[in-house]
N, C-alpha and C. Protein backbone atom coordinates (compact mmCIF):
# COMPACT_ATOMS: atom_id res chain seq x y z
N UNK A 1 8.11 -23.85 -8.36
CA UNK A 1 8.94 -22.68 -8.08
C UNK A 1 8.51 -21.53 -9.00
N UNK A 2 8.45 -20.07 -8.71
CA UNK A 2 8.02 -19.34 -9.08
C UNK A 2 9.35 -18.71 -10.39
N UNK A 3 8.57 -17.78 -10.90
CA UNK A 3 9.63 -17.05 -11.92
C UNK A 3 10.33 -16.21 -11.48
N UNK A 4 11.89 -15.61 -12.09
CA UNK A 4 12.18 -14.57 -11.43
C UNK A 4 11.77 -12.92 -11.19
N UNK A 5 10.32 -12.76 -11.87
CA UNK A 5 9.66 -11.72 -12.16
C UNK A 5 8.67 -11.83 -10.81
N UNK A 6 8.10 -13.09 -10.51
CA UNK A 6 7.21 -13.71 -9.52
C UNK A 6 8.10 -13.41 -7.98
N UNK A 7 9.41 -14.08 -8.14
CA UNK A 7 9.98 -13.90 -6.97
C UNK A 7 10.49 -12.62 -6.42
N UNK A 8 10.49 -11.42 -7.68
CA UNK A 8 11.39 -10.01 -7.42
C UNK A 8 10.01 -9.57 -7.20
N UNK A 9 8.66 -9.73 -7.27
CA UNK A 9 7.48 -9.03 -7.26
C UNK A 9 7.13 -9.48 -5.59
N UNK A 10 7.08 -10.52 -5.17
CA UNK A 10 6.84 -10.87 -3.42
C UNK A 10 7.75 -10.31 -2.55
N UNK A 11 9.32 -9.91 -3.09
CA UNK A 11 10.20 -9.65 -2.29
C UNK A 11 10.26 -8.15 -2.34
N UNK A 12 9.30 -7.56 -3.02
CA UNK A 12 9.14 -6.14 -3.28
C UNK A 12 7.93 -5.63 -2.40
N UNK A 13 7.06 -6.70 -2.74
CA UNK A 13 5.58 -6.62 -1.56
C UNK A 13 6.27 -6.72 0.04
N UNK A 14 7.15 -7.65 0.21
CA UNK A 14 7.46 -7.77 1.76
C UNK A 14 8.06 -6.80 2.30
N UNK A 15 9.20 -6.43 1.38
CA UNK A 15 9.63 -5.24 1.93
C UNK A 15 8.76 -3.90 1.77
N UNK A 16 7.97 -3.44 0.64
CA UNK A 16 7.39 -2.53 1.08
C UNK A 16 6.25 -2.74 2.11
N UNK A 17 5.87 -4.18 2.59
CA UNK A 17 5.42 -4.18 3.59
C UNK A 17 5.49 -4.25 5.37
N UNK A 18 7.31 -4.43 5.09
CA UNK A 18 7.78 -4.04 6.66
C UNK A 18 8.79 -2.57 6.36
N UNK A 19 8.30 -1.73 6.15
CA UNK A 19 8.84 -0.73 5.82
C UNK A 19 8.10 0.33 7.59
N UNK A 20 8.93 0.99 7.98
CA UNK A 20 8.64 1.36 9.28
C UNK A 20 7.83 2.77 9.04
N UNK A 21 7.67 3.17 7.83
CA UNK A 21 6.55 4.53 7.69
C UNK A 21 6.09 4.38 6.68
N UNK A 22 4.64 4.82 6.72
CA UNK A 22 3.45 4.62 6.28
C UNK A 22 3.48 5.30 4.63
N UNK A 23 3.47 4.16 3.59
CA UNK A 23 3.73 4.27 1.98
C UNK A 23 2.81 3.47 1.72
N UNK A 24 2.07 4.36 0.48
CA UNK A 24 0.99 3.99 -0.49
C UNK A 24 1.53 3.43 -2.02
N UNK A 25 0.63 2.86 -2.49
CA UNK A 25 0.68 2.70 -4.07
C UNK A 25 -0.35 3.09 -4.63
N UNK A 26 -0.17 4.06 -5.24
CA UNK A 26 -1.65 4.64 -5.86
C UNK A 26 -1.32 4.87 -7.66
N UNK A 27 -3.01 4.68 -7.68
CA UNK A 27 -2.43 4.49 -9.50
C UNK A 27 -2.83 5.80 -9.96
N UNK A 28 -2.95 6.16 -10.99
CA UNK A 28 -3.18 6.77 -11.97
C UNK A 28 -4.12 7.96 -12.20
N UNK A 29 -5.35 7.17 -11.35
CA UNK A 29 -6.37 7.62 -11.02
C UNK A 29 -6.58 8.27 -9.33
N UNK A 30 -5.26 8.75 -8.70
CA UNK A 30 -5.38 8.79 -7.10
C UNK A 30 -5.61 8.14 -6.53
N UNK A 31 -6.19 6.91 -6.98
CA UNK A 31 -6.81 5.85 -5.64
C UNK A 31 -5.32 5.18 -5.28
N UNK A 32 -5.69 4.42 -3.97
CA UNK A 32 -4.88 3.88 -3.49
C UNK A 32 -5.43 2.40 -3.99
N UNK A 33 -3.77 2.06 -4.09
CA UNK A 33 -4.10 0.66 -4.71
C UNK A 33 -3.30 -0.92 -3.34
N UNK A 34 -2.59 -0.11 -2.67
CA UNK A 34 -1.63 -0.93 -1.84
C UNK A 34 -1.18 0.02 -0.59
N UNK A 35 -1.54 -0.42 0.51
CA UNK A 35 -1.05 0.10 1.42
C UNK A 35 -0.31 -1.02 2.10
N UNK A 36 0.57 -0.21 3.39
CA UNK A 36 1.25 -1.07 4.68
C UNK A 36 0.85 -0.55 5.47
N UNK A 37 1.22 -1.26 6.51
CA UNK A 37 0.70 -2.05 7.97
C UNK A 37 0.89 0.30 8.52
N UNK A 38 2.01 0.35 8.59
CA UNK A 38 2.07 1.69 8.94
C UNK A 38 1.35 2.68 8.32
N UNK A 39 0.74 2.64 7.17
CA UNK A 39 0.01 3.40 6.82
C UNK A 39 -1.47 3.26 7.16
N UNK A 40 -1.73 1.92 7.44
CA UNK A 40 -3.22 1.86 8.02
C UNK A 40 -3.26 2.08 9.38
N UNK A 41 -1.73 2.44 10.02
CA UNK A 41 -2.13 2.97 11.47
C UNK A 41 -2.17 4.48 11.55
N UNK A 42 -1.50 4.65 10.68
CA UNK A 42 -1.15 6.44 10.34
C UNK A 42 -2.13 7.16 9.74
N UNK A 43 -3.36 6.71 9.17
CA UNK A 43 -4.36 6.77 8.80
C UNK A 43 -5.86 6.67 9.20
N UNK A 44 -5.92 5.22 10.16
CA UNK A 44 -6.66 4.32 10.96
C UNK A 44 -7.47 3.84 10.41
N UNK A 45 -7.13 3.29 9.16
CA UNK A 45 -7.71 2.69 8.56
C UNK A 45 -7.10 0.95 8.39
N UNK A 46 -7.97 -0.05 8.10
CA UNK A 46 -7.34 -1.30 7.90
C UNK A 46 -7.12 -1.42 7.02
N UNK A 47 -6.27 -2.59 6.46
CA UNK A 47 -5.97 -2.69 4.78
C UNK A 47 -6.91 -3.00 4.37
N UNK A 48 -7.95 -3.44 4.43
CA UNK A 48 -9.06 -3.86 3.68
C UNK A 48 -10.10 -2.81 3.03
N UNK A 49 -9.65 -1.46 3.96
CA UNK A 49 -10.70 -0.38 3.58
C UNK A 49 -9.72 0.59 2.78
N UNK A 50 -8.23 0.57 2.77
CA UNK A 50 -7.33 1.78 2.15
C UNK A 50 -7.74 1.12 0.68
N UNK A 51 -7.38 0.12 0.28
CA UNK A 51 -7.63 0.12 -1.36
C UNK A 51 -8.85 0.52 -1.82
N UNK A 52 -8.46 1.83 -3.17
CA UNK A 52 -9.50 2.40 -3.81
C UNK A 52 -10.31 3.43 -3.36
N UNK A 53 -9.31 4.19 -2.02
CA UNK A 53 -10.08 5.02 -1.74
C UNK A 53 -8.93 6.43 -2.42
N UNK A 54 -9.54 7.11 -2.66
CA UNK A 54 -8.42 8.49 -3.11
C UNK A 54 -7.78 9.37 -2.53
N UNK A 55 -6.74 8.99 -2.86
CA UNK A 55 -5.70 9.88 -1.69
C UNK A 55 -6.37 11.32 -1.33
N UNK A 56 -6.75 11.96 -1.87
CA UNK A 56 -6.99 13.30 -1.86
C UNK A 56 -8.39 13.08 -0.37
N UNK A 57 -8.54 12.04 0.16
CA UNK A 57 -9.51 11.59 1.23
C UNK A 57 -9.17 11.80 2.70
N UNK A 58 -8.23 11.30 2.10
CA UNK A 58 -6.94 10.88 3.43
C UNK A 58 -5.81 11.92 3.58
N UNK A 59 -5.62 13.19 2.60
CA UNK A 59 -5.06 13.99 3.17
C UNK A 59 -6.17 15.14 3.43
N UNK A 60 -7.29 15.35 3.16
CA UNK A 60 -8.03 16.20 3.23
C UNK A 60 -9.28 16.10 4.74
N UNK A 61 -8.94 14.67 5.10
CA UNK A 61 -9.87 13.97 6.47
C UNK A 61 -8.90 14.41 7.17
């Protein structure tokens, strides 16, 4: 069984991952670090290609 830091961290991923409009996690550096399902359609990009690219990409494309 996981910790309660482990379990509040998956239940934070799920929901920001059925979230019905398109939200990033980007760090520090502009890149994107976490996208959802709505943001890789709102974008057209897959999740595999949004991490690490810099926001300033994707509002400027």
């Amino acid at each position: 069984m996981g910790t309660i830091g482990q379990n509040r961290a998956e239940m934070l991923l799920e929901t920001f991952g059925s979230l019905g409009i398109a939200s990033l996690v980007i760090d520090r550096d502009g890149k994107i670090v976490e996208a959802n399902k709505a943001a890789e359609d709102a974008f057209g990009y897959s999740g595999q290609d949004l991490p690490g690219i810099g926001i300033t990409t994707l509002i400027l494309d």
